[in-house]
Protein backbone atom coordinates (compact mmCIF):
# COMPACT_ATOMS: atom_id res chain seq x y z
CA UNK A 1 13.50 -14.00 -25.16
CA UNK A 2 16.07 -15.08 -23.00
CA UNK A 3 17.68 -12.55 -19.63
CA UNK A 4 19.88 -14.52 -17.29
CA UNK A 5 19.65 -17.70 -18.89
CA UNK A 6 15.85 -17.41 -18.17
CA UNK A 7 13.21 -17.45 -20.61
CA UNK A 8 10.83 -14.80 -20.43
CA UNK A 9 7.25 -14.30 -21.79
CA UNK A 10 6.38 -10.70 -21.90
CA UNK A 11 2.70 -11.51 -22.82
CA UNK A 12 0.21 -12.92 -20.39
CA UNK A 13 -3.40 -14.36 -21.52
CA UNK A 14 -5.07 -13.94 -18.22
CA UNK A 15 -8.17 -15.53 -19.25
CA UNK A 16 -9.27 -16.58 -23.22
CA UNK A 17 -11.51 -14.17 -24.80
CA UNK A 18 -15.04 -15.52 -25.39
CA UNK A 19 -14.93 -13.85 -28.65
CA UNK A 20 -14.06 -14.73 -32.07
CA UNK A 21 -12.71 -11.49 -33.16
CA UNK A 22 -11.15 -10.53 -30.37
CA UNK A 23 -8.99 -13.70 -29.89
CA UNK A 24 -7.83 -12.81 -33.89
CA UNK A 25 -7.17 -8.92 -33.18
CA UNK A 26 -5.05 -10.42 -29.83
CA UNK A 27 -3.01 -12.77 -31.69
CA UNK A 28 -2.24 -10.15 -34.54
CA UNK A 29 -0.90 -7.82 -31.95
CA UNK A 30 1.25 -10.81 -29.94
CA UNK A 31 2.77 -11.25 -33.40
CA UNK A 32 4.24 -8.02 -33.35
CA UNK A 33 5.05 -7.09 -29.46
CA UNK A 34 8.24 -6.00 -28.86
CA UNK A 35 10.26 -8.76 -26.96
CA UNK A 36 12.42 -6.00 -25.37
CA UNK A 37 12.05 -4.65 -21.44
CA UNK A 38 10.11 -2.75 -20.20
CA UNK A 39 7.21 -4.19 -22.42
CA UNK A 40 4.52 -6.47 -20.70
CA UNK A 41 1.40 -7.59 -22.07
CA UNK A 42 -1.85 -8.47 -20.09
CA UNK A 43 -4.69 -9.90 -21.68
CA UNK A 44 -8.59 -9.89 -20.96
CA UNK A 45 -7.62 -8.74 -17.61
CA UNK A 46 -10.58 -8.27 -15.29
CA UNK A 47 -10.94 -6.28 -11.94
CA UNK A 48 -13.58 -4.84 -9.77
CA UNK A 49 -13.35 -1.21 -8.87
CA UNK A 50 -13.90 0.41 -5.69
CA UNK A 51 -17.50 0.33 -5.90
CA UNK A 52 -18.29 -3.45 -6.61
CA UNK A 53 -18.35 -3.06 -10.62
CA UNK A 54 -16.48 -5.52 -12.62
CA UNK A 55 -14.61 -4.03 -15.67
CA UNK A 56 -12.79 -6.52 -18.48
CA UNK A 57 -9.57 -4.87 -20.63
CA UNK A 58 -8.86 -6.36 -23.56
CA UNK A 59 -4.98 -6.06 -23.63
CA UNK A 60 -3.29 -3.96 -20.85
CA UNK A 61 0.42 -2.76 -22.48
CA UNK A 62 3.59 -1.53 -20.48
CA UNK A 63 5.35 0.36 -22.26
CA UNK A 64 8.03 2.98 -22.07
CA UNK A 65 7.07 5.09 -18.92
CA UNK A 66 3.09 4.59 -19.64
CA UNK A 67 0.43 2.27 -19.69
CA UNK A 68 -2.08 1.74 -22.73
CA UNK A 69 -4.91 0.36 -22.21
CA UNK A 70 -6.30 -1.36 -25.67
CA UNK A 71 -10.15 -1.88 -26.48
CA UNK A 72 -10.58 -3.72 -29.32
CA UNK A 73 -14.04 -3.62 -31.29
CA UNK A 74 -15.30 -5.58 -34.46
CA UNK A 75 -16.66 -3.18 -37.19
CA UNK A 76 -17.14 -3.47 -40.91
CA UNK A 77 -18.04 -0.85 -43.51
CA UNK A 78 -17.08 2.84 -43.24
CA UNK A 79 -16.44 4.21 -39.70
CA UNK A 80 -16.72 7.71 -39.30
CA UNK A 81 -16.39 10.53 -35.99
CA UNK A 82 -14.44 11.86 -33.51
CA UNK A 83 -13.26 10.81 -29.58
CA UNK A 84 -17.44 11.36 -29.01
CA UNK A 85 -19.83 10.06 -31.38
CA UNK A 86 -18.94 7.71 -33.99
CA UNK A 87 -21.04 6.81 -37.31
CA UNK A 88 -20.98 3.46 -38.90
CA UNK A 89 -22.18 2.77 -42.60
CA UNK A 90 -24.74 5.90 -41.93
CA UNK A 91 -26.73 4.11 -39.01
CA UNK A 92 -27.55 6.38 -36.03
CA UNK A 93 -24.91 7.69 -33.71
CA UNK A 94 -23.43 5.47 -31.10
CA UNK A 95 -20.92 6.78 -28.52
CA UNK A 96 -17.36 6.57 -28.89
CA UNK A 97 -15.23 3.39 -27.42
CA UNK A 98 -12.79 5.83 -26.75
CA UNK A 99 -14.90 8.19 -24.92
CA UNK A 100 -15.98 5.43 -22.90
CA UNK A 101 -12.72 3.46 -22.08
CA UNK A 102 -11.84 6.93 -20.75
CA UNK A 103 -14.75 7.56 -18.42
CA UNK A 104 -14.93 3.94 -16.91
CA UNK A 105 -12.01 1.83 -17.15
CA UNK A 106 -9.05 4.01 -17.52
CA UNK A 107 -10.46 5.84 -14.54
CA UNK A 108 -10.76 2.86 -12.74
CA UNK A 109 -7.28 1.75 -13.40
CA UNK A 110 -5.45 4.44 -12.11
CA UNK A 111 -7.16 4.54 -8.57
């Protein structure tokens, strides 16, 4: 996309994701990001929080007056839950990305 006679990227690959199907989510969601303002893409962003702890993002998104903050995770089978537990394939519990992503890094973000 083009403003000013400049070309401008709107998504940013901070640093290369280490993993397989993370790099293939990322790509399928650069193939359809809007190329339109206000939207800005950061990937595999990393930052350390106030108290020393490192956190990684997979894709940071600006969007329309808000920030997203994307976690992307590799499952197969049948996923099943809420924003707490979630049940894969009927193996034991595990806690929610969601619940997670909330707790730690979206706190973390908006400090």
């Amino acid at each position: 996309m083009k403003e000013g006679g400049v070309e401008l990227d709107r998504w940013h690959e901070i640093t290369p994701s280490a993993f397989t199907h993370e790099a293939e989510g990322l790509a399928l969601l650069r193939k359809s990001f809007p190329t339109t303002l206000p939207f800005t893409a950061c990937s595999n962003l990393g930052f350390r929080d106030d108290q020393g702890r490192w956190h990684e993002i997979d894709l940071l998104v600006l969007g329309k007056s808000r920030l997203h903050l994307v976690e992307l995770k590799f499952c197969s089978g049948t996923l099943r839950g809420d924003d707490h537990r979630w049940l894969r394939d009927g193996r034991r519990a595990e806690d929610s990305p969601l619940r997670l992503a909330r707790s730690s890094k979206a706190r973390r973000v908006d400090r």
